[in-house]
Protein backbone atom coordinates (compact mmCIF):
# COMPACT_ATOMS: atom_id res chain seq x y z
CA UNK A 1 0.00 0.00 0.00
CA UNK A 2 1.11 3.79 -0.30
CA UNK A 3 2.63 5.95 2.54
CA UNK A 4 -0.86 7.87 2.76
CA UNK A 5 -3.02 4.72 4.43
CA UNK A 6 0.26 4.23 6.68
CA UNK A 7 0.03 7.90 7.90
CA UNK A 8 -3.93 7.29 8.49
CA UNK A 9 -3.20 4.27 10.61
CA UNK A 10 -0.76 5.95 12.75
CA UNK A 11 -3.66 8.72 13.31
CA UNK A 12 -6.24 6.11 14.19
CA UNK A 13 -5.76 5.77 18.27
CA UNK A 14 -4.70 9.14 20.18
CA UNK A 15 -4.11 9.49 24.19
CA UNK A 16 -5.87 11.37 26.63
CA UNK A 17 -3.75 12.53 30.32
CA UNK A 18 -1.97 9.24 31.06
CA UNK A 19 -4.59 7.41 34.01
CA UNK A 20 -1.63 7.44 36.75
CA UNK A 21 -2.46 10.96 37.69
CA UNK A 22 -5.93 9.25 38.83
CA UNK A 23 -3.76 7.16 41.05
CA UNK A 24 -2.97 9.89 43.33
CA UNK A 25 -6.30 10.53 44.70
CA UNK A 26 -6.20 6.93 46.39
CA UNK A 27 -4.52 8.59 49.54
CA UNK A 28 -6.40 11.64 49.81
CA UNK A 29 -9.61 12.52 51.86
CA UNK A 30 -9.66 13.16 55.67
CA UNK A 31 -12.62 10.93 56.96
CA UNK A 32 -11.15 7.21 56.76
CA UNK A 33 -10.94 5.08 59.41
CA UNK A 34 -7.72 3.40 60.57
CA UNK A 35 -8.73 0.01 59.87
CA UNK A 36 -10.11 1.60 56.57
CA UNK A 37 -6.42 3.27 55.99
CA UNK A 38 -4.86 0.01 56.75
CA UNK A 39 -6.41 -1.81 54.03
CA UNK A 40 -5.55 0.47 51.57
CA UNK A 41 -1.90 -0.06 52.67
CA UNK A 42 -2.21 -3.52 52.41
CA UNK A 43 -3.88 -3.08 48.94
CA UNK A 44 -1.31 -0.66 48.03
CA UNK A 45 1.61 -3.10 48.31
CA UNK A 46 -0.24 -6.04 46.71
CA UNK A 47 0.69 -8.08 43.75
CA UNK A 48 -2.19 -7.69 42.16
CA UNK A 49 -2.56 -3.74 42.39
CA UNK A 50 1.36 -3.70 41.12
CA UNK A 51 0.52 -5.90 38.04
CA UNK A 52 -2.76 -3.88 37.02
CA UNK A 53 -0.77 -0.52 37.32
CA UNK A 54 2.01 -2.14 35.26
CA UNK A 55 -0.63 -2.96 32.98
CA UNK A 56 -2.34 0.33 32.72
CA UNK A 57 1.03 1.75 32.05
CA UNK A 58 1.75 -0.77 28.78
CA UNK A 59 -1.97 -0.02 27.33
CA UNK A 60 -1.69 3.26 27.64
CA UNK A 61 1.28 3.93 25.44
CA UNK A 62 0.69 5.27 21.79
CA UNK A 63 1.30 2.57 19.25
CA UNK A 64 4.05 3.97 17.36
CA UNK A 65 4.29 1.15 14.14
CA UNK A 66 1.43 -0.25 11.52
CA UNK A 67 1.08 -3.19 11.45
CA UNK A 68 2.08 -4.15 8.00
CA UNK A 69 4.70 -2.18 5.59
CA UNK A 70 5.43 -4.15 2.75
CA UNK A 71 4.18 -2.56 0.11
CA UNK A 72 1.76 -4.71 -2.73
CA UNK A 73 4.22 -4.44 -4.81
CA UNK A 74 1.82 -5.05 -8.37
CA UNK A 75 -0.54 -2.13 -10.03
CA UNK A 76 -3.73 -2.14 -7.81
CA UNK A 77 -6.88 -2.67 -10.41
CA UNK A 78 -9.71 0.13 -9.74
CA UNK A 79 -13.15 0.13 -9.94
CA UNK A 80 -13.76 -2.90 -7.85
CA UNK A 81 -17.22 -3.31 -6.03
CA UNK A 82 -17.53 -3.75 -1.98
CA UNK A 83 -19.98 -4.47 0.04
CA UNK A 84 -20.07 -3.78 3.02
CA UNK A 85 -22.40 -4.91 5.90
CA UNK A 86 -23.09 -3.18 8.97
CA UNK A 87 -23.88 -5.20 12.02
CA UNK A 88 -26.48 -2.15 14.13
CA UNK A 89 -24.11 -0.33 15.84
CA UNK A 90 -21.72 2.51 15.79
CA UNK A 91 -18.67 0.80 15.74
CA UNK A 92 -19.20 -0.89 12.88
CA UNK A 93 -20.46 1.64 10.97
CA UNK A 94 -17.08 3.62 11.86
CA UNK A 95 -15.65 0.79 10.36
CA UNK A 96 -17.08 0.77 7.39
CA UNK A 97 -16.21 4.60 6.93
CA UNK A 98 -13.16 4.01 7.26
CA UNK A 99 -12.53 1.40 4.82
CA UNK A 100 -14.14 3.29 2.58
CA UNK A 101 -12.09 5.72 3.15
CA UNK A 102 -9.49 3.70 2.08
CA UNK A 103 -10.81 1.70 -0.88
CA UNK A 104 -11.74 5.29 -2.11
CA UNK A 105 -7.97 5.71 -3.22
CA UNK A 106 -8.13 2.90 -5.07
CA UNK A 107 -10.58 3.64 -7.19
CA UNK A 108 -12.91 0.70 -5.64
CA UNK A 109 -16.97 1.57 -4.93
CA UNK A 110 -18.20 0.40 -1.51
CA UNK A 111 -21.96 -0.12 -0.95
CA UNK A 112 -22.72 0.07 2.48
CA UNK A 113 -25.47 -2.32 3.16
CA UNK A 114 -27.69 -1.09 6.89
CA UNK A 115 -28.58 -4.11 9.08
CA UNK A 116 -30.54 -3.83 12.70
CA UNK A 117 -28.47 -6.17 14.49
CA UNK A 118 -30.83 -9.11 14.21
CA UNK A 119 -29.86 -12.38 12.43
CA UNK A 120 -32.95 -11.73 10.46
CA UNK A 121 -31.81 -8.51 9.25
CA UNK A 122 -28.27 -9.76 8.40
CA UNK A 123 -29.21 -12.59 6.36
CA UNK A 124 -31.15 -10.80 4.22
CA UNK A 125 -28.10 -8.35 4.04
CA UNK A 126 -26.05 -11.11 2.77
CA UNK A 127 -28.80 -11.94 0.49
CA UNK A 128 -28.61 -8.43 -1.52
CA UNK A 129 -24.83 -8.93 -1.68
CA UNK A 130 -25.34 -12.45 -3.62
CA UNK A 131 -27.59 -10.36 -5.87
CA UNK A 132 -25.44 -7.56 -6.14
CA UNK A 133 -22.26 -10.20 -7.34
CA UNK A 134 -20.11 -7.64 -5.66
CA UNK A 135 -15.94 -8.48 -6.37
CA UNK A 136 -15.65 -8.84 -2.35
CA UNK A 137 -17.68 -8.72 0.84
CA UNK A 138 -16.81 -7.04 3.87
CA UNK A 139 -18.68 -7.31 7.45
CA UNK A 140 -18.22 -7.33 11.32
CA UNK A 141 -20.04 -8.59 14.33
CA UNK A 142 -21.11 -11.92 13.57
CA UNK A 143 -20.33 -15.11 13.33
CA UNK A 144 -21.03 -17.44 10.43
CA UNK A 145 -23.32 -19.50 11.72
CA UNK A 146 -25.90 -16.21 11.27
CA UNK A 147 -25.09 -16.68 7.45
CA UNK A 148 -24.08 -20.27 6.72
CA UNK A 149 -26.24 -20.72 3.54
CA UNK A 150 -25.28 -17.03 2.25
CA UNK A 151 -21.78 -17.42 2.77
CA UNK A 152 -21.49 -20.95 0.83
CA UNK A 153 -23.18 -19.41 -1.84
CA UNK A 154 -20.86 -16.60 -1.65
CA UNK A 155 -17.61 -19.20 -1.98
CA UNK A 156 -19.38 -20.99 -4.36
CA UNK A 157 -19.36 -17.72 -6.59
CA UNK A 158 -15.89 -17.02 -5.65
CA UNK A 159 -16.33 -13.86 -3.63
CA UNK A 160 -14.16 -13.57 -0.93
CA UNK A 161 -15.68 -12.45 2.34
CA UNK A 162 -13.74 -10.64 5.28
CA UNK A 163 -14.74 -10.42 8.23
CA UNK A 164 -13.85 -8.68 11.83
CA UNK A 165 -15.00 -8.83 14.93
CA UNK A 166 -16.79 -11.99 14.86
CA UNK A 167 -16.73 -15.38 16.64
CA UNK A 168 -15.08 -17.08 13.99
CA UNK A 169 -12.25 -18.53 12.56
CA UNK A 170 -10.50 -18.30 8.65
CA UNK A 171 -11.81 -20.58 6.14
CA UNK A 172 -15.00 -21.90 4.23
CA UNK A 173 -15.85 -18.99 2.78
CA UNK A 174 -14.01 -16.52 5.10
CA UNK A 175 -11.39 -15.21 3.68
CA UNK A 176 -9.46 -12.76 6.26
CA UNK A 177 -10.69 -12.68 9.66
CA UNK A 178 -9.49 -9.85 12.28
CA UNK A 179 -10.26 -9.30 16.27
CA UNK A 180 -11.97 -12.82 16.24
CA UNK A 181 -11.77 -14.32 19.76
CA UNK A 182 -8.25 -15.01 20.49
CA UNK A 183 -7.68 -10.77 19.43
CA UNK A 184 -9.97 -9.41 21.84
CA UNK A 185 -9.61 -11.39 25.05
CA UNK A 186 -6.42 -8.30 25.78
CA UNK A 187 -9.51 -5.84 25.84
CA UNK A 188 -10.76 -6.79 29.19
CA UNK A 189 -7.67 -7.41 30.20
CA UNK A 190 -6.70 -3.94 29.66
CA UNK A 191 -10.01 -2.65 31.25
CA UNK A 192 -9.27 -4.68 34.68
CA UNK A 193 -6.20 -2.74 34.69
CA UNK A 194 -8.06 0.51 34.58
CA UNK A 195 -10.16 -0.41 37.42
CA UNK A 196 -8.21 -2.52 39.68
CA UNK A 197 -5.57 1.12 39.17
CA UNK A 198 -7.90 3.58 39.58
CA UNK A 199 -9.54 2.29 42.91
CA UNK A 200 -6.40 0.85 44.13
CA UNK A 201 -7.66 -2.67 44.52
CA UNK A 202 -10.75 -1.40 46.15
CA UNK A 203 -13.48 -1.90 43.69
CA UNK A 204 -17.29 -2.81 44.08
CA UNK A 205 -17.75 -3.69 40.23
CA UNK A 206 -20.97 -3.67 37.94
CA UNK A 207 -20.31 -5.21 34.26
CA UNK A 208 -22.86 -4.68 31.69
CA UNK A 209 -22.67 -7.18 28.98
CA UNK A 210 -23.97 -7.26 25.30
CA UNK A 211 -24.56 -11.72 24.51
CA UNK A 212 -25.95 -10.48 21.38
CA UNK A 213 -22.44 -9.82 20.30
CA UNK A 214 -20.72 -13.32 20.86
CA UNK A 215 -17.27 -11.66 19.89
CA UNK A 216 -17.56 -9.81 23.36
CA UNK A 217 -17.58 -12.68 25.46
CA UNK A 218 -14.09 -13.55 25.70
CA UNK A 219 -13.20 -9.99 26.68
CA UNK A 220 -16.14 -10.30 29.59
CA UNK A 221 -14.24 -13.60 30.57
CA UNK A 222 -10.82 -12.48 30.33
CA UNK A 223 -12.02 -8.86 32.22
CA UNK A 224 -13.68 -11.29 35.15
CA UNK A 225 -10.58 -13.19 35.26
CA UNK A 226 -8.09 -10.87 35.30
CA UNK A 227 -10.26 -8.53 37.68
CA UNK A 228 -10.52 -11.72 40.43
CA UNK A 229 -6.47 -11.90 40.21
CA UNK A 230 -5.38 -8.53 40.55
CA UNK A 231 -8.01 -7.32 43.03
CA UNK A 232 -8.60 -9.91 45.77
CA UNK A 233 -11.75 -9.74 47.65
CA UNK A 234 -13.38 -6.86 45.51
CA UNK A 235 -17.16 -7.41 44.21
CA UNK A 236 -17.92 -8.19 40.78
CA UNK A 237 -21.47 -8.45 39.27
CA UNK A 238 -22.74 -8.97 35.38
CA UNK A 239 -25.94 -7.62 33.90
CA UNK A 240 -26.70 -9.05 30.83
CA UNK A 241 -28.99 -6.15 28.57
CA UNK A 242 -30.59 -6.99 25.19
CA UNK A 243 -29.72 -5.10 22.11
CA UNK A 244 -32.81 -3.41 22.10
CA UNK A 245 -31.76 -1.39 25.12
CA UNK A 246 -29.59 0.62 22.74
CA UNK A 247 -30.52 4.53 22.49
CA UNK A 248 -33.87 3.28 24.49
CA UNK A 249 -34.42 2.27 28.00
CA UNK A 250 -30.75 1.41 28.94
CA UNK A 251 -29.67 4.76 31.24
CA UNK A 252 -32.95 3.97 32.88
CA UNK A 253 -31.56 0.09 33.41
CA UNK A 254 -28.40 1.51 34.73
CA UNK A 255 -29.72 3.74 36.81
CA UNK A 256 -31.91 1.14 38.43
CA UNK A 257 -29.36 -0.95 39.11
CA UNK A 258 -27.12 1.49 40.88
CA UNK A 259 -29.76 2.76 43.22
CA UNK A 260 -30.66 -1.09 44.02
CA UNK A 261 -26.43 -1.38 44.77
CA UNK A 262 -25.32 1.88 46.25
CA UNK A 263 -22.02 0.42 46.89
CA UNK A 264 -20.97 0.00 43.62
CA UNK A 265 -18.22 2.17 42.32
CA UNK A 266 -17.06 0.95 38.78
CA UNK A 267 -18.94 0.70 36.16
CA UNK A 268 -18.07 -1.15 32.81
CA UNK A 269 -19.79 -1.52 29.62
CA UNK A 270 -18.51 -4.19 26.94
CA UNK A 271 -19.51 -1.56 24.31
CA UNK A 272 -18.84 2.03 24.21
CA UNK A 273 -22.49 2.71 22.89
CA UNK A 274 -23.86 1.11 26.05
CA UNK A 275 -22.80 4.45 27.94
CA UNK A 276 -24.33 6.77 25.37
CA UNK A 277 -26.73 8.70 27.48
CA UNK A 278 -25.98 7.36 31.28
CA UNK A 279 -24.41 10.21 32.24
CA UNK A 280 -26.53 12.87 31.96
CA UNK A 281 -28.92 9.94 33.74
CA UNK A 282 -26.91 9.32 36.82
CA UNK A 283 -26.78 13.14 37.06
CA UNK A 284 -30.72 13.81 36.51
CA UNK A 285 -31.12 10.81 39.31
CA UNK A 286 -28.37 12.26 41.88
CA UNK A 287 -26.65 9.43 41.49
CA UNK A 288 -22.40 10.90 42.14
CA UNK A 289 -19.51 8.92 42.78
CA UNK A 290 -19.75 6.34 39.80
CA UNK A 291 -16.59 5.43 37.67
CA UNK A 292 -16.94 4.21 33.81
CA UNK A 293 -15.09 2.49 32.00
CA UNK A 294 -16.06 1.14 28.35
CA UNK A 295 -15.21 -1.32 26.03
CA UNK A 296 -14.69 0.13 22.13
CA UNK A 297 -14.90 3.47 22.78
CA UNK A 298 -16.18 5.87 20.03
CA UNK A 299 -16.80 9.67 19.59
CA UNK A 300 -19.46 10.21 22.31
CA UNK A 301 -17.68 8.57 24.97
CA UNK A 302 -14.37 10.41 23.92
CA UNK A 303 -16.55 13.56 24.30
CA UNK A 304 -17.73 11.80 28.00
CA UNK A 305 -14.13 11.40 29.06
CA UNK A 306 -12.86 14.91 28.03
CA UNK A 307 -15.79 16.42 29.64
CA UNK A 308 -15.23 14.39 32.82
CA UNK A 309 -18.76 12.22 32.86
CA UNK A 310 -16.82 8.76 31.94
CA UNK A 311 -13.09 7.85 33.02
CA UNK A 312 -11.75 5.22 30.67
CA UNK A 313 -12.24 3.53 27.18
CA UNK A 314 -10.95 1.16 25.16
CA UNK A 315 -10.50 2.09 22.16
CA UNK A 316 -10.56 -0.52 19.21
CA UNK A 317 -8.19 -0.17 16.13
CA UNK A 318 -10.72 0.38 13.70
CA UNK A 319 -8.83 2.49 11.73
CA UNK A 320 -6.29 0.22 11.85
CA UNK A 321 -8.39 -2.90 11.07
CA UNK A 322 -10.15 -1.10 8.32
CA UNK A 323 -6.80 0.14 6.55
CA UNK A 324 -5.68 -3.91 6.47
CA UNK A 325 -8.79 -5.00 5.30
CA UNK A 326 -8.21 -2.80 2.15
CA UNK A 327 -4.36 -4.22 2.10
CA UNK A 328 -5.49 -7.92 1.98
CA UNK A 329 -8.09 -7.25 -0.63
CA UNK A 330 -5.53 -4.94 -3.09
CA UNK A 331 -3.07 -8.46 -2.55
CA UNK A 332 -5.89 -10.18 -3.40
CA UNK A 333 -6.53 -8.19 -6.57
CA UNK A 334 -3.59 -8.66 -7.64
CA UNK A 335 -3.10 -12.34 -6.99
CA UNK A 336 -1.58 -12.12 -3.75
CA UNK A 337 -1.89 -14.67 -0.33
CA UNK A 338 -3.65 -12.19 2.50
CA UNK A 339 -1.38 -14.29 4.76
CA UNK A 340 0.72 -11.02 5.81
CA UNK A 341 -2.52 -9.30 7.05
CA UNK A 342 -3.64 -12.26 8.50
CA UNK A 343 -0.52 -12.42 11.02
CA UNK A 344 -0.57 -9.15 11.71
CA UNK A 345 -0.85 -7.40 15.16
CA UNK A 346 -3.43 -4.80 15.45
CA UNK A 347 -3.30 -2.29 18.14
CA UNK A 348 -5.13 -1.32 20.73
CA UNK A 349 -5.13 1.57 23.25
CA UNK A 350 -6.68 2.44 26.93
CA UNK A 351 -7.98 6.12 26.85
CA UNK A 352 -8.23 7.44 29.92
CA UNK A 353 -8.45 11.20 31.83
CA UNK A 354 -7.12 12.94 34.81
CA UNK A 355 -7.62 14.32 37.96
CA UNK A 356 -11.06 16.54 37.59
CA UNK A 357 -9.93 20.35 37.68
CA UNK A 358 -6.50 19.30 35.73
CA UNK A 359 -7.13 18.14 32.74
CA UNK A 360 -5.28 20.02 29.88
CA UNK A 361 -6.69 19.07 26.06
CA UNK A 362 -3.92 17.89 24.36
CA UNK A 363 -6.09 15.49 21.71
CA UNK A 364 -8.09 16.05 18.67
CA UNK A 365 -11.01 13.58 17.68
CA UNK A 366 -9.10 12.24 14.68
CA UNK A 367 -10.97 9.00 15.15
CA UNK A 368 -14.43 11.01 13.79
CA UNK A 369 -14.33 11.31 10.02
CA UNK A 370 -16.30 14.74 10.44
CA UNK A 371 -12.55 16.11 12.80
CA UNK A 372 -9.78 17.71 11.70
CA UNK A 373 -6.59 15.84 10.13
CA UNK A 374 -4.41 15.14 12.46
């Protein structure tokens, strides 16, 4: 590929104030008890608190390198035809912008094809990209079992099909698969971190989980696990919401929880868009104190964050992701093995702010395609 998608990649993830500022605050405040002072000693100078802030530290850092280099190498053909199908939420359609983005240089047309999410909805998405014979399908969010029939007639036909961010694995039909299972489990990893840090292994945990999406389940797992290690003793719940919830009723679940658990102090979502509208509903409830931390972070949450109303995000490498995708189909093009995108690393960063009153902006929202170049 050209320099110009490598300089887009290296825009795609950009820091916030580094979260060890936060970690500060865990000795301040004048009405603890001894006994209460003691165990944050004892927290302080445990194993578990030293990995997660050793953790926080590594996740934090600004990937620096893309993830492939070599260029193609052959004369990329133009006007090839993409589809692209949207799995319901934000994320994915960010995705899909940017690869479009990037199959825009090349001269290829991308249709973008809307699904709600459902399994209904997605089938019959796959069923107007047989029909539209398209020289490549692109999608994210779920796994093939959703669109066995489709996707044999799509190999069938000889149309590759790429996927991300699905419960799957490479083959029969799937061409290129990235973030599949064994790629995300790091992203609850890295959230653990952020809360086993920023409450110095004192948490009382709430994690709000999406099943819909079977892609998020290892990074529930891995965020459950890693959270039980690193902070011994602390609380940990899991609400499971539908995938209707989203942009309706789900402040109003959240909110209902935490007034049923008043001791709760972290909240996590496994998807950014979960958040979208909580905090403005904690505030309209009088509901303070509450730390949020979210899994795929997107605009809105980066806006939450700056503005101090959410403390942490993941935030996935869909630019990244979206630039490779384009890679592996120009090899393909040009009768190339997508092996080299295949084994390659994407990135991912922990966004985080500061301590309230402090926080200096020193980001732009290069992730939005609507913000400035960066």
């Amino acid at each position: 590929m050209s320099s110009r998608p490598g300089r887009a990649i290296r825009r795609a993830l950009t820091s916030i104030v580094p979260v060890t500022a936060l970690l500060a605050l865990a000795a301040c405040g004048t009405d603890t008890t001894p006994a209460a002072d003691s165990a944050k000693a004892a927290a302080s100078d445990s194993p578990g608190l030293v990995a997660a802030r050793e953790a926080v530290k590594k996740y934090s850092e600004h990937p620096d390198r893309i993830p492939v280099t070599e260029p193609v190498g052959k004369k990329i053909p133009e006007d090839k035809k993409i589809d692209f199908i949207l799995c319901g939420v934000q994320s994915c359609q960010d995705l899909a912008n940017f690869f479009t983005a990037g199959a825009e240089l090349l001269g290829w047309h991308v249709k973008q094809i809307a699904t709600q999410g459902t399994p209904e909805s997605v089938q019959a998405a796959y069923e107007q990209a047989l029909r539209d014979k398209p020289d490549a399908v692109v999608a994210s969010g779920f796994p093939r079992a959703v669109y066995a029939k489709q996707l044999a007639q799509l190999k069938a036909a000889n149309i590759p099909v790429i996927q991300s961010n699905a419960d799957d694995v490479v083959g029969e039909g799937i061409a290129l698969l990235k973030n599949g299972p064994d790629d995300v489990a790091v992203q609850g990893e890295m959230l653990a971190s952020w809360v086993v840090s920023d409450s110095a292994a004192q948490a009382d945990t709430v994690y709000f989980d999406l099943p819909a999406y079977t892609i998020l389940k290892p990074v529930k797992d891995t965020f459950a696990a890693k959270y039980k290690e690193w902070c011994e003793g602390c609380a940990l719940d899991s609400v499971d919401v539908p995938i209707t919830s989203i942009g309706k009723d789900m402040p109003d679940r959240v909110v209902s929880y935490l007034r049923s658990h008043p001791k709760v102090t972290h909240v996590v979502f496994s998807l950014g868009l979960l958040n979208v509208g909580v905090p403005a509903a904690l505030k309209t409830a009088g509901i303070t104190g509450k730390h949020i931390a979210v899994n795929v972070g997107d605009g809105q949450n980066y806006q939450y964050i700056q503005s101090g109303l959410s403390d942490a995000a993941m935030a996935l490498n869909s630019h990244e992701a979206a630039w490779l995708q384009v890679d592996a189909l120009a090899r393909h093009f040009t009768g190339q093995s997508m092996d080299m995108d295949q084994k390659a690393v994407l990135p991912n960063m922990l966004i985080t702010g500061t301590v309230p009153g402090t926080y200096r902006r020193r980001w732009a929202p290069c992730w939005d395609p609507a913000g400035p170049r960066c």
